[in-house]
PDB file of N, CA and C in Angstrom:
ATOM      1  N   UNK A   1      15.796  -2.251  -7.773  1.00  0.00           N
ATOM      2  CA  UNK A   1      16.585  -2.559  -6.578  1.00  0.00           C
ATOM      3  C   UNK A   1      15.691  -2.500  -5.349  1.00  0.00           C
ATOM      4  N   UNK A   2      15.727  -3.786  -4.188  1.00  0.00           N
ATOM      5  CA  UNK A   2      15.080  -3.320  -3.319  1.00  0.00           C
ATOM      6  C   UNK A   2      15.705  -2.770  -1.808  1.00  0.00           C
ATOM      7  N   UNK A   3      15.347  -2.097  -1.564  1.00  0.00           N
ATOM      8  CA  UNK A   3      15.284  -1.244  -0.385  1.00  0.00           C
ATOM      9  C   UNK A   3      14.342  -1.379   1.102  1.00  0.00           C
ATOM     10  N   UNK A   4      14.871  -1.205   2.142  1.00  0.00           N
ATOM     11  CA  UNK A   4      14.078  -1.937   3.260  1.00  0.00           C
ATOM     12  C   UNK A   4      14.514  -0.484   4.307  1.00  0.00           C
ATOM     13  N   UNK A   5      14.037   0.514   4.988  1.00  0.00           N
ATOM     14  CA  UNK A   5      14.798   1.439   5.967  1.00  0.00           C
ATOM     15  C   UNK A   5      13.041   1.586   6.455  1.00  0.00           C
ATOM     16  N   UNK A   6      14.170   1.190   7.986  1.00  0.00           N
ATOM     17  CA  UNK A   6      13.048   1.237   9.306  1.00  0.00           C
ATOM     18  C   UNK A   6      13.347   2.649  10.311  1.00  0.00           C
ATOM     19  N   UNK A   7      12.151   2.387  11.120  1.00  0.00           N
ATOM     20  CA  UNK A   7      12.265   3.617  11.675  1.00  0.00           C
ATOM     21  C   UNK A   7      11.860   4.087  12.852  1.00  0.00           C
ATOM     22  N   UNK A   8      11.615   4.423  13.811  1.00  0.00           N
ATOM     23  CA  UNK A   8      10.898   4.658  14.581  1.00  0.00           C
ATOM     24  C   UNK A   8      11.420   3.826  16.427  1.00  0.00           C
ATOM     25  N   UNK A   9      12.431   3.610  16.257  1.00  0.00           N
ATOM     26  CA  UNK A   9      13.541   2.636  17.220  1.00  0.00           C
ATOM     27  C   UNK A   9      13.410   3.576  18.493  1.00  0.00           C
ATOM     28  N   UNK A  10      14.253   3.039  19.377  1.00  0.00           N
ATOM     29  CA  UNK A  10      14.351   4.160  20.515  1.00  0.00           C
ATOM     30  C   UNK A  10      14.138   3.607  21.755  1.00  0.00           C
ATOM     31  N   UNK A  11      14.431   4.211  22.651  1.00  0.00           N
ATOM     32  CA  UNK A  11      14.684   4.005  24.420  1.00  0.00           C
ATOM     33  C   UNK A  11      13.227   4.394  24.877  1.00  0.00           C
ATOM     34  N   UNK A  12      12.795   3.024  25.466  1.00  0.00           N
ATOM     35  CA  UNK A  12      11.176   3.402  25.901  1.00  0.00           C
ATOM     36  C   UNK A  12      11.032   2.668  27.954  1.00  0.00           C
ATOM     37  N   UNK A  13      10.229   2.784  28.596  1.00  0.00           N
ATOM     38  CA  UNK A  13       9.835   2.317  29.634  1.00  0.00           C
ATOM     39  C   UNK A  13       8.881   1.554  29.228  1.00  0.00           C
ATOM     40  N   UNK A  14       9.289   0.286  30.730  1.00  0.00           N
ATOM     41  CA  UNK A  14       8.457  -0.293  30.470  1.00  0.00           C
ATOM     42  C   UNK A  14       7.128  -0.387  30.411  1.00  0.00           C
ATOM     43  N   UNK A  15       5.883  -0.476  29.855  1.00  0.00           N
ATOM     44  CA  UNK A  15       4.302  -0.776  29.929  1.00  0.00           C
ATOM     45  C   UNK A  15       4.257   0.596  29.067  1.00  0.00           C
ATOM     46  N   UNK A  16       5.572   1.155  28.245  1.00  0.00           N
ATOM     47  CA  UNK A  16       5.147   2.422  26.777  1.00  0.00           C
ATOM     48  C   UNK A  16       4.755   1.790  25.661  1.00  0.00           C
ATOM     49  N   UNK A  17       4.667   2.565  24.930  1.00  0.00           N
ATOM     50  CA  UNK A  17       4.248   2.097  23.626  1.00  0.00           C
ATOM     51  C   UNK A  17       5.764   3.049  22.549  1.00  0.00           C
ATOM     52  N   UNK A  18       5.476   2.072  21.410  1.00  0.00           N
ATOM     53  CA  UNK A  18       6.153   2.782  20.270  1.00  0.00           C
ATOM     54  C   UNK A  18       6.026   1.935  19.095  1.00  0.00           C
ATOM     55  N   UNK A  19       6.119   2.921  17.920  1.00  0.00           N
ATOM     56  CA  UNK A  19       5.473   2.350  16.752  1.00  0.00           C
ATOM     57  C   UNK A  19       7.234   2.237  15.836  1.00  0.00           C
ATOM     58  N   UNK A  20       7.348   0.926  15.667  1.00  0.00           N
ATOM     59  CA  UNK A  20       8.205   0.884  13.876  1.00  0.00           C
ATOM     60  C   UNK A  20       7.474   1.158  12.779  1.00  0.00           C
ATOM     61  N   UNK A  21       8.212   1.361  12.092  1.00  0.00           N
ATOM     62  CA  UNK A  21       8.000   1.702  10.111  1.00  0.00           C
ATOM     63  C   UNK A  21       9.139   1.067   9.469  1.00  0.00           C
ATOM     64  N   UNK A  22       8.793   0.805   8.156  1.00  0.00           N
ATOM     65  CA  UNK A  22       8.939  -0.221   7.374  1.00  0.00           C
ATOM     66  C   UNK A  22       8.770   0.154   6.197  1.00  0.00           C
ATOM     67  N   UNK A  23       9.503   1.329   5.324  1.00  0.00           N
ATOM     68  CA  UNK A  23       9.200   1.670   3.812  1.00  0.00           C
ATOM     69  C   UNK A  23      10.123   0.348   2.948  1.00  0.00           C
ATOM     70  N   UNK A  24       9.315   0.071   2.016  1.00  0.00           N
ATOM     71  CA  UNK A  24      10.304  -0.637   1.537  1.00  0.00           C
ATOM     72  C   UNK A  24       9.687  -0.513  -0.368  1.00  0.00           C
ATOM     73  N   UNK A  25      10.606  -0.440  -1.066  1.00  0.00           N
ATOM     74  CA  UNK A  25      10.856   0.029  -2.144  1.00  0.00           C
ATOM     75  C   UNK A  25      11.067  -1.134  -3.245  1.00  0.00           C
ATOM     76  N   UNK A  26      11.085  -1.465  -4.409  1.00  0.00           N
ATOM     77  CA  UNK A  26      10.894  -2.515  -5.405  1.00  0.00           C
ATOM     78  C   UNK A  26       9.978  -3.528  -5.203  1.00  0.00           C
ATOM     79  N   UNK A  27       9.727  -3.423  -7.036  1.00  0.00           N
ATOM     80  CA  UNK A  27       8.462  -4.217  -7.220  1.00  0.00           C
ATOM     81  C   UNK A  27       8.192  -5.738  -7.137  1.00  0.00           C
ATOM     82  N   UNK A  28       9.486  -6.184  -6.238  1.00  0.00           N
ATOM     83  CA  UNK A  28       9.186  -7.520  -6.323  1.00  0.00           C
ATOM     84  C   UNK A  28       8.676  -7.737  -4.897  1.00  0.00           C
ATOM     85  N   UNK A  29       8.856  -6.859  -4.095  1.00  0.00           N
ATOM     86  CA  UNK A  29       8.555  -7.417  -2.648  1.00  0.00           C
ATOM     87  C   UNK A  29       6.975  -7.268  -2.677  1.00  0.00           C
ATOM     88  N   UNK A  30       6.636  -8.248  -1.625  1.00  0.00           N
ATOM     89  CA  UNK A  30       5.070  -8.640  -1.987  1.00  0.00           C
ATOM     90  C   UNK A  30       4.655  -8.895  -0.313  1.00  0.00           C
ATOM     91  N   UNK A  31       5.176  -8.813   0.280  1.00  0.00           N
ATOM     92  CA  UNK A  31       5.052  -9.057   2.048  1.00  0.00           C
ATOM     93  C   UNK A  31       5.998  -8.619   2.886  1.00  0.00           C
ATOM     94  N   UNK A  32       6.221  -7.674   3.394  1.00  0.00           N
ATOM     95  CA  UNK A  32       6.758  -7.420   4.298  1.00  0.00           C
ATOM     96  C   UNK A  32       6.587  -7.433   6.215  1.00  0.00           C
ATOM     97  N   UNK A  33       7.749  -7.876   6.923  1.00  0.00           N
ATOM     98  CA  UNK A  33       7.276  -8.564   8.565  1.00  0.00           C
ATOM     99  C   UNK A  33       8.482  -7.307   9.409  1.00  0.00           C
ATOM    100  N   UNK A  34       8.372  -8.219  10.162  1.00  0.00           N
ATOM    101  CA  UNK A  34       9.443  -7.789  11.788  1.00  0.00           C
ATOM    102  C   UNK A  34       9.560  -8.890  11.855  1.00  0.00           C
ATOM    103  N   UNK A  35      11.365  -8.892  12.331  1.00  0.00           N
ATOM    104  CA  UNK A  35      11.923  -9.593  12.857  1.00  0.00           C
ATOM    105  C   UNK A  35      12.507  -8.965  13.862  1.00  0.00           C
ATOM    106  N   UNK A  36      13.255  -9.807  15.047  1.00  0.00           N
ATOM    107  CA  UNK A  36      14.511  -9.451  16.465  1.00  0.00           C
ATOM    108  C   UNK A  36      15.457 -10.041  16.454  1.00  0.00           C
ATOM    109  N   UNK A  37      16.516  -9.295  17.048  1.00  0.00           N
ATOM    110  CA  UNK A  37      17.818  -9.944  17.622  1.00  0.00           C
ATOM    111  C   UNK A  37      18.045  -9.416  19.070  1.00  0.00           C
ATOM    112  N   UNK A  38      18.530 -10.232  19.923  1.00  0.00           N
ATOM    113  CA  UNK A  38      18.832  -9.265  21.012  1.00  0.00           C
ATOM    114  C   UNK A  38      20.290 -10.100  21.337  1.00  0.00           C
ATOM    115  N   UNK A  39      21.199  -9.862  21.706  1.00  0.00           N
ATOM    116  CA  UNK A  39      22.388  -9.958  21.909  1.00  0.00           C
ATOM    117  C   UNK A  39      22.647 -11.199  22.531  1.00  0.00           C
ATOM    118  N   UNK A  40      23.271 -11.984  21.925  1.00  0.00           N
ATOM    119  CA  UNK A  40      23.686 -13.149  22.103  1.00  0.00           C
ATOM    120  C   UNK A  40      22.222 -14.289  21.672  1.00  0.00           C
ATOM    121  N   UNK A  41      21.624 -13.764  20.932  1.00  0.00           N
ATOM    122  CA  UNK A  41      20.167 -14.382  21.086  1.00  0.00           C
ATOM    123  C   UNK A  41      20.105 -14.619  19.226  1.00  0.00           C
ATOM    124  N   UNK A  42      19.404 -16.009  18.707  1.00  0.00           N
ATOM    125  CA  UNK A  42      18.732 -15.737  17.433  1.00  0.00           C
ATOM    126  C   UNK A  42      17.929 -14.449  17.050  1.00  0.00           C
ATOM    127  N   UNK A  43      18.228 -14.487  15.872  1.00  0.00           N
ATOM    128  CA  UNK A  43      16.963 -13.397  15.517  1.00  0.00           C
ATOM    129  C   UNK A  43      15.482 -14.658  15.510  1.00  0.00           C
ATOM    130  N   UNK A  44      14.811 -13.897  15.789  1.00  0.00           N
ATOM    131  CA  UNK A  44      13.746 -14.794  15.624  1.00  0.00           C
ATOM    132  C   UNK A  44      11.972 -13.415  15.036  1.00  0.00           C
ATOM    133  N   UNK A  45      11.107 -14.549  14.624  1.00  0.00           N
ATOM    134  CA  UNK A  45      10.010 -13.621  14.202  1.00  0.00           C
ATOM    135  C   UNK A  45       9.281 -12.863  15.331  1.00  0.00           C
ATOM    136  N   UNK A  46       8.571 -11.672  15.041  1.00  0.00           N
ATOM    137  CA  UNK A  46       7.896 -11.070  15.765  1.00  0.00           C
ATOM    138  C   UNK A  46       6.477 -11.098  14.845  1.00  0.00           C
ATOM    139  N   UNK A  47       6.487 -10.634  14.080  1.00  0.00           N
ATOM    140  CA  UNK A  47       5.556 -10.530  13.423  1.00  0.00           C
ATOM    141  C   UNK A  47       5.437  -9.750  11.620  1.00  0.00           C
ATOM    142  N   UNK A  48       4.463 -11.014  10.868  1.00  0.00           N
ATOM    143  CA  UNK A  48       5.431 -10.883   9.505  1.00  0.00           C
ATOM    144  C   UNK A  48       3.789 -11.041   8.842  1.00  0.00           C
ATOM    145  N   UNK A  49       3.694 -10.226   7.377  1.00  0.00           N
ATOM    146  CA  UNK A  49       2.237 -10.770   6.482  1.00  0.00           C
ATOM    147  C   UNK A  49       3.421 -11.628   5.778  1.00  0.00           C
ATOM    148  N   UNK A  50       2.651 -12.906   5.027  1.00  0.00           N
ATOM    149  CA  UNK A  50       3.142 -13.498   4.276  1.00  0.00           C
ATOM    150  C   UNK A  50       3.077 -13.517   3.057  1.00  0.00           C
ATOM    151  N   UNK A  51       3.368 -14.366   2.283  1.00  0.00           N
ATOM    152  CA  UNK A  51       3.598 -14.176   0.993  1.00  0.00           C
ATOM    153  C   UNK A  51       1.816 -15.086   0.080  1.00  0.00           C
ATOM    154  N   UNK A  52       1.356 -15.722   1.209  1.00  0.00           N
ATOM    155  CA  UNK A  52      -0.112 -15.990   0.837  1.00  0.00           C
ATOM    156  C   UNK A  52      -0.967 -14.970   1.221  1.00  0.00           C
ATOM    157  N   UNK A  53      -0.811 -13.889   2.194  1.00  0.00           N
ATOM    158  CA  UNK A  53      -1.564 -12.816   2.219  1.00  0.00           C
ATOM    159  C   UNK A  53      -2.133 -13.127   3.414  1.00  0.00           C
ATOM    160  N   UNK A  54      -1.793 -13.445   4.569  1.00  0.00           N
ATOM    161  CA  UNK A  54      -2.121 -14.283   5.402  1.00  0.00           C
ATOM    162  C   UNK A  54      -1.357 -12.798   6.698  1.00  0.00           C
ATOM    163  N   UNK A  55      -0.953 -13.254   7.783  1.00  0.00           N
ATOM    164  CA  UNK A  55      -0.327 -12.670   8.562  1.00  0.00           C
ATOM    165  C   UNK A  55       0.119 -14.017  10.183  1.00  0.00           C
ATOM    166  N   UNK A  56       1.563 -13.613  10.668  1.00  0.00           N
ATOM    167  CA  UNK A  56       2.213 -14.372  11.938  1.00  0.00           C
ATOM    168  C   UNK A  56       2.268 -13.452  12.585  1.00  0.00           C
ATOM    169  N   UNK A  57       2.232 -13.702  13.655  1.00  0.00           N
ATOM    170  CA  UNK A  57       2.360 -13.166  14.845  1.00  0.00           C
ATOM    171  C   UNK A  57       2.964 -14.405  16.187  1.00  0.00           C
ATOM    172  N   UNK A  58       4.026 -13.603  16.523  1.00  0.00           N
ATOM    173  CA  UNK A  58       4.625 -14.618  17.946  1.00  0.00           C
ATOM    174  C   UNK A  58       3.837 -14.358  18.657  1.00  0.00           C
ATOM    175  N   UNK A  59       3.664 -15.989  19.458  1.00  0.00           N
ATOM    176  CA  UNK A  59       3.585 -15.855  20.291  1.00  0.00           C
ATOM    177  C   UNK A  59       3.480 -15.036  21.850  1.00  0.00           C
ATOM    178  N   UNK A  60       4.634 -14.698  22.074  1.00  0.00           N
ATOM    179  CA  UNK A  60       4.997 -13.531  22.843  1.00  0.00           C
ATOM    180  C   UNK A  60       4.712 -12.090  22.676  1.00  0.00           C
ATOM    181  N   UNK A  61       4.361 -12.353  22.014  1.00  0.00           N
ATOM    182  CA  UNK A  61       3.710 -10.363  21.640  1.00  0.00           C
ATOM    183  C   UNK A  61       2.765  -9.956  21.252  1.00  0.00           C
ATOM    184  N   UNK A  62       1.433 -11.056  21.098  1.00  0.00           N
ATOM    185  CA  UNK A  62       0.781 -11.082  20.231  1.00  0.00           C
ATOM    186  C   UNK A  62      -0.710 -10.662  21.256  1.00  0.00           C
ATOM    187  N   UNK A  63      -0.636 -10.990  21.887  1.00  0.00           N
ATOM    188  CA  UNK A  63      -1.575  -9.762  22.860  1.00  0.00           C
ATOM    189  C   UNK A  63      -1.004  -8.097  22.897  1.00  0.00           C
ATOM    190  N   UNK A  64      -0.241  -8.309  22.683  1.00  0.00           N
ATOM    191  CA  UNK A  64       0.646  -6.344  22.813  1.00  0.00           C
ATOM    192  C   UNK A  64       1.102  -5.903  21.439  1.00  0.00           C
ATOM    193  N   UNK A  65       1.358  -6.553  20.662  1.00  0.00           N
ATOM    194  CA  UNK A  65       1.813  -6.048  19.682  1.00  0.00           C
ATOM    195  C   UNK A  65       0.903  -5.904  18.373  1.00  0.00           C
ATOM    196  N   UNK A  66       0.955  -4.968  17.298  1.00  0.00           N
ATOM    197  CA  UNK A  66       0.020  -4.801  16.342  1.00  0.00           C
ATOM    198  C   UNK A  66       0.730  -4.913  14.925  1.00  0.00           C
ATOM    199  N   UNK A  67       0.485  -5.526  14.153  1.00  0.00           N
ATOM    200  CA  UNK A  67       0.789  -5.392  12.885  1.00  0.00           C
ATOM    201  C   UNK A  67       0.064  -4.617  12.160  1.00  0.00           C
ATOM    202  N   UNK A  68       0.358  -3.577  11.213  1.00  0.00           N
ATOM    203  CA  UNK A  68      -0.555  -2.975   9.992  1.00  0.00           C
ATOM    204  C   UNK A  68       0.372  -2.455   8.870  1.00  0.00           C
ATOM    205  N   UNK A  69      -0.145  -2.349   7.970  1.00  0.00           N
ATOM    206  CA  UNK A  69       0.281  -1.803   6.320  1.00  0.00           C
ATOM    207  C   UNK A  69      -0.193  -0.964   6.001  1.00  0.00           C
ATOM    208  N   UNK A  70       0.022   0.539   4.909  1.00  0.00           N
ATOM    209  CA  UNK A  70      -0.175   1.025   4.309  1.00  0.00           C
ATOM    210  C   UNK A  70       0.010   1.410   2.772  1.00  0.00           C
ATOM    211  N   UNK A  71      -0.732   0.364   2.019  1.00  0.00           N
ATOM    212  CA  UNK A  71      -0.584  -0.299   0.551  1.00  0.00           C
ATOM    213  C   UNK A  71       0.117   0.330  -0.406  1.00  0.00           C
ATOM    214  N   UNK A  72      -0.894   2.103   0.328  1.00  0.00           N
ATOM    215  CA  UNK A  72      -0.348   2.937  -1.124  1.00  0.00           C
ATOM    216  C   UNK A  72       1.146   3.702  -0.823  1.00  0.00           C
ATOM    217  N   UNK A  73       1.504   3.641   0.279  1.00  0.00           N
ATOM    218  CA  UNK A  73       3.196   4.150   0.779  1.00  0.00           C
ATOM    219  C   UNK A  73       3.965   3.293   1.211  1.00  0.00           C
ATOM    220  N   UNK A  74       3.576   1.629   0.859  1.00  0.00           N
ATOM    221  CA  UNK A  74       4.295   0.559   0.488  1.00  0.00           C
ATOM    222  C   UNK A  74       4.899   0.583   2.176  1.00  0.00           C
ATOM    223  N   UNK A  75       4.490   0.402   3.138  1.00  0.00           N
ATOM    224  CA  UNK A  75       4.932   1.095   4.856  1.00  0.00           C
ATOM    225  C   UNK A  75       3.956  -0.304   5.406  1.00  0.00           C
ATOM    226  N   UNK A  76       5.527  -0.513   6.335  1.00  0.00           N
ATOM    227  CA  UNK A  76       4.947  -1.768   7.375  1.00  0.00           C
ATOM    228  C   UNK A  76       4.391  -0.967   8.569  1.00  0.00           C
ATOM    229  N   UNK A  77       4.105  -1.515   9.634  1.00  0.00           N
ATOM    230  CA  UNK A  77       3.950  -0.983  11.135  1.00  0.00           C
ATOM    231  C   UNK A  77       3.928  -1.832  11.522  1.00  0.00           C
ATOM    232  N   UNK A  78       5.035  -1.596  12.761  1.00  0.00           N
ATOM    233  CA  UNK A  78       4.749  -2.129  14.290  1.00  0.00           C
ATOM    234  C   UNK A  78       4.352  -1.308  15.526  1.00  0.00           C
ATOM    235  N   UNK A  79       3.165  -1.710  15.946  1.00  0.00           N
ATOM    236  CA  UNK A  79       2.525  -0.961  16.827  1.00  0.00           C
ATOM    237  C   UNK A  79       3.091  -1.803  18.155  1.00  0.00           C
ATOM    238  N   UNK A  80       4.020  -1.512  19.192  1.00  0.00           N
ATOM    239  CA  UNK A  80       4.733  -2.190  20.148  1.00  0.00           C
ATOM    240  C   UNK A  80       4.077  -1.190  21.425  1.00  0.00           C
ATOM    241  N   UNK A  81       2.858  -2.037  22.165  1.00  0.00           N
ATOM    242  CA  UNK A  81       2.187  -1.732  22.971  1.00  0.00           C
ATOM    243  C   UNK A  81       3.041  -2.681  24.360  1.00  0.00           C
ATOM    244  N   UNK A  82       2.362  -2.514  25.601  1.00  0.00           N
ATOM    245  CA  UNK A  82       3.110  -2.767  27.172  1.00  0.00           C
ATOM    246  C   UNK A  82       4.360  -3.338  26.957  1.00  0.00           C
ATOM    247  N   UNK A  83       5.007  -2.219  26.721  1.00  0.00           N
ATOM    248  CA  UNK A  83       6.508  -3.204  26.297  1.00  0.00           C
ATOM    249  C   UNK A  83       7.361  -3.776  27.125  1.00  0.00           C
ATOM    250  N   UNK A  84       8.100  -4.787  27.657  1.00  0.00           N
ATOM    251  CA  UNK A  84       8.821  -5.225  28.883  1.00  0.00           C
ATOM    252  C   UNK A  84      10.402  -5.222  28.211  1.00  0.00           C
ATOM    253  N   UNK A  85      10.751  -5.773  29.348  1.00  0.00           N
ATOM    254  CA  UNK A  85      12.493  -5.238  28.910  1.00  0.00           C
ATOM    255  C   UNK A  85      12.958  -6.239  28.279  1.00  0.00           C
ATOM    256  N   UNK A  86      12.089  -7.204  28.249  1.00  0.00           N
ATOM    257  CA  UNK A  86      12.854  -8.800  27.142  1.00  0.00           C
ATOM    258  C   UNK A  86      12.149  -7.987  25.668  1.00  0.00           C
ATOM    259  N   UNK A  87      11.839  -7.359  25.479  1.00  0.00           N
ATOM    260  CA  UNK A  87      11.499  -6.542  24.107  1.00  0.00           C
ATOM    261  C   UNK A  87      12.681  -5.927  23.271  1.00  0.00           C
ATOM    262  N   UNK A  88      13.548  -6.026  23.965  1.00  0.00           N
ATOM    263  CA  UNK A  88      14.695  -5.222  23.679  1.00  0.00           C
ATOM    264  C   UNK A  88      15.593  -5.760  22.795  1.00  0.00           C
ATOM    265  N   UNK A  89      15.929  -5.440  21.589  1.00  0.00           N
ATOM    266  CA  UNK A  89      16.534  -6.128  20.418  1.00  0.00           C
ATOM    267  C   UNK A  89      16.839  -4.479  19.870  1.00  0.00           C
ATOM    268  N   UNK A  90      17.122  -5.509  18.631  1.00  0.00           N
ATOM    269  CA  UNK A  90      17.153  -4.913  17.307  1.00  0.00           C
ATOM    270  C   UNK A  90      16.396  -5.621  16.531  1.00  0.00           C
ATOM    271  N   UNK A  91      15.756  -4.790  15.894  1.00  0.00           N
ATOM    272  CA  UNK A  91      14.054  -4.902  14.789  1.00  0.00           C
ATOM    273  C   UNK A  91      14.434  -4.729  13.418  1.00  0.00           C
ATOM    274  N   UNK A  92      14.446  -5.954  12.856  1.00  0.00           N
ATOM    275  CA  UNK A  92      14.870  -5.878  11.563  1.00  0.00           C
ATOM    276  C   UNK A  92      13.598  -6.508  10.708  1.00  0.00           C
ATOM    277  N   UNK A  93      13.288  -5.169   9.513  1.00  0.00           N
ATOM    278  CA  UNK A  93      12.331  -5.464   8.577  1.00  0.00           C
ATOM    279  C   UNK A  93      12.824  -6.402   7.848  1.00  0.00           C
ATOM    280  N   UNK A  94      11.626  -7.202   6.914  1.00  0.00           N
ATOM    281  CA  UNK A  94      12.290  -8.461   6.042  1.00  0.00           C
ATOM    282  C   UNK A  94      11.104  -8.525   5.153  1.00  0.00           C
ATOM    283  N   UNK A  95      11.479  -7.807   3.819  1.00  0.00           N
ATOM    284  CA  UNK A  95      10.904  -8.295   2.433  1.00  0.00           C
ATOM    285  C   UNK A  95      10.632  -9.388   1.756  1.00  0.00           C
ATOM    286  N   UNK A  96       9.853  -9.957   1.645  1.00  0.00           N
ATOM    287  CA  UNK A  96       9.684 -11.241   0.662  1.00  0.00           C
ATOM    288  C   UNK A  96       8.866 -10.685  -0.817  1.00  0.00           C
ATOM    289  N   UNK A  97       9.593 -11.297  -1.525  1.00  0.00           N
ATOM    290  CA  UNK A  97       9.712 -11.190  -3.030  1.00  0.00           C
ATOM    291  C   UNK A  97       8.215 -12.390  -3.675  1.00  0.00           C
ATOM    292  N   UNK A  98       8.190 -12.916  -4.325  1.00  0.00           N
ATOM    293  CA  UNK A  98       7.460 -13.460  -4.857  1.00  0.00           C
ATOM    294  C   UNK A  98       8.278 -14.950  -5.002  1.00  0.00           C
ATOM    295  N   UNK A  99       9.750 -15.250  -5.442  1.00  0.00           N
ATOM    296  CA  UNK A  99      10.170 -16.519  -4.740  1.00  0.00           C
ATOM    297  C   UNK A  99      10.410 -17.013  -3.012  1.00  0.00           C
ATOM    298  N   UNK A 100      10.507 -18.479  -2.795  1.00  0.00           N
ATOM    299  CA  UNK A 100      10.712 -18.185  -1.436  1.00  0.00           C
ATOM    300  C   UNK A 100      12.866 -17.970  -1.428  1.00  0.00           C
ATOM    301  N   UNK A 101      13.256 -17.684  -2.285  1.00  0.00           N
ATOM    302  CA  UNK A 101      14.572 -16.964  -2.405  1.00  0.00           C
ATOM    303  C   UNK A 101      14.631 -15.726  -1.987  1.00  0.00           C
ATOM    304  N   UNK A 102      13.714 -15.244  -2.418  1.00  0.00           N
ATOM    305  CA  UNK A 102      13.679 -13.548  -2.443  1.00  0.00           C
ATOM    306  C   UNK A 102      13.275 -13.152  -1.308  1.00  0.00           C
ATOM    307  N   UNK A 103      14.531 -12.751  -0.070  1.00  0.00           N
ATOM    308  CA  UNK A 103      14.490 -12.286   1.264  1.00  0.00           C
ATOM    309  C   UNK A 103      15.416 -11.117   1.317  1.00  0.00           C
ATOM    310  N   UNK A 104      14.893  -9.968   1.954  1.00  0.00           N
ATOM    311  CA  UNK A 104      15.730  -8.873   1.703  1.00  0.00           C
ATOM    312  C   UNK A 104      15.291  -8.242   3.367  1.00  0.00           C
ATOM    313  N   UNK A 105      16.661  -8.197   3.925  1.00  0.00           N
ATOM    314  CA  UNK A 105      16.602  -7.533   5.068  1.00  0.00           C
ATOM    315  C   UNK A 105      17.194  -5.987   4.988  1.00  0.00           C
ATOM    316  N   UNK A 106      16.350  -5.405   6.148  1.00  0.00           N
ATOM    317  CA  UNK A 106      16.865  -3.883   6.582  1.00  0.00           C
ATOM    318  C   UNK A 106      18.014  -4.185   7.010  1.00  0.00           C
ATOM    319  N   UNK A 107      18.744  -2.396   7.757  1.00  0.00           N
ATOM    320  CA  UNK A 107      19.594  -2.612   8.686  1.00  0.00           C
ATOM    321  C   UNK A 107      19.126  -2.752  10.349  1.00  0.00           C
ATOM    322  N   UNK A 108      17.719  -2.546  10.496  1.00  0.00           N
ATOM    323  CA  UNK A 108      17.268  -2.782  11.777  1.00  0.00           C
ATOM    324  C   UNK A 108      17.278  -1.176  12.589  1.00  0.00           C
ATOM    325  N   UNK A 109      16.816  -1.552  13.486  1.00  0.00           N
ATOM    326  CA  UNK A 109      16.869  -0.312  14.495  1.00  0.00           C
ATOM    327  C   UNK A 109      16.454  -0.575  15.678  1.00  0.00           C
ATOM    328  N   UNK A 110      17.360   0.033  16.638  1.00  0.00           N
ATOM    329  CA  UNK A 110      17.016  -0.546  17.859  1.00  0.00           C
ATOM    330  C   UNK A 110      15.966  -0.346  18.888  1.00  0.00           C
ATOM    331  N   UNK A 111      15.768  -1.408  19.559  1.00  0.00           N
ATOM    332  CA  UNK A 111      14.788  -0.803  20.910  1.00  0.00           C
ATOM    333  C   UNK A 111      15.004  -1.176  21.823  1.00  0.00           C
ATOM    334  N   UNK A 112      15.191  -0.274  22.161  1.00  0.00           N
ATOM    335  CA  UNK A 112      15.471  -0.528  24.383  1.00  0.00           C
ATOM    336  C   UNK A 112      14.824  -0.072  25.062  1.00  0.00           C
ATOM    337  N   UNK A 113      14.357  -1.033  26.031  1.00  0.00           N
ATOM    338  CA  UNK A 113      13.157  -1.159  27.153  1.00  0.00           C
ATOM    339  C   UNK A 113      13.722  -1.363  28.560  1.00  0.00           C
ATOM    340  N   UNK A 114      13.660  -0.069  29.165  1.00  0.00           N
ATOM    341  CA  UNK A 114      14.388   0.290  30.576  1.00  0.00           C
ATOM    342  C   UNK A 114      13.181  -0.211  31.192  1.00  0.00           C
ATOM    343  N   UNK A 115      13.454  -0.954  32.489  1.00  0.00           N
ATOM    344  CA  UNK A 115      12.695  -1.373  33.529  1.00  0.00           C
ATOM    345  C   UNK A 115      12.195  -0.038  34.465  1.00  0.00           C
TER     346      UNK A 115
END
């Protein structure tokens, strides 16, 4: 069964930093990313490794923001450096499996970025 629980959410100022986590559990997932939603808004990507072993990064964050993994505790990271208040969503991890079927989302966790 796979499993996706993030972590590390929370009420920050702007130009802080804060890091997500990303454990995610079964053997089919093979890449795990970040995704956002912010209210009334698509979710859209933030930043994801892929399923070629590759790595995305938006646009918009991609001077400030850091992606990294830790192989052997199966753990995403988001390293969310000068953060501004359009940062502010909900951060939802997203598993990819080895088909492009196999998409398995967290429940997300939020972040809010006070001016």
């Amino acid at each position: 069964q796979v499993q996706l629980v993030e972590s590390g959410g929370g009420l920050v100022q702007a130009g802080g930093s804060l890091k997500l986590s990303c454990v995610a559990t079964g053997r089919s997932i093979i890449a795990v990313g970040w995704y956002r939603q912010a209210p009334g808004k698509q979710r859209e990507l933030v930043a994801t490794f892929t399923r070629s072993g590759s790595s995305n990064v938006a646009d918009s964050v991609k001077d400030r923001f850091i992606l990294s993994r830790e192989n052997a505790k199966n753990t995403v990271h988001l390293h969310m450096n000068s953060v501004k208040p359009e940062d502010t969503a909900r951060y939802y991890c997203l598993g990819l499996g080895r088909r492009n079927d196999e998409n398995y989302w967290g429940q997300g966790t939020q972040v809010t970025v006070s001016s």
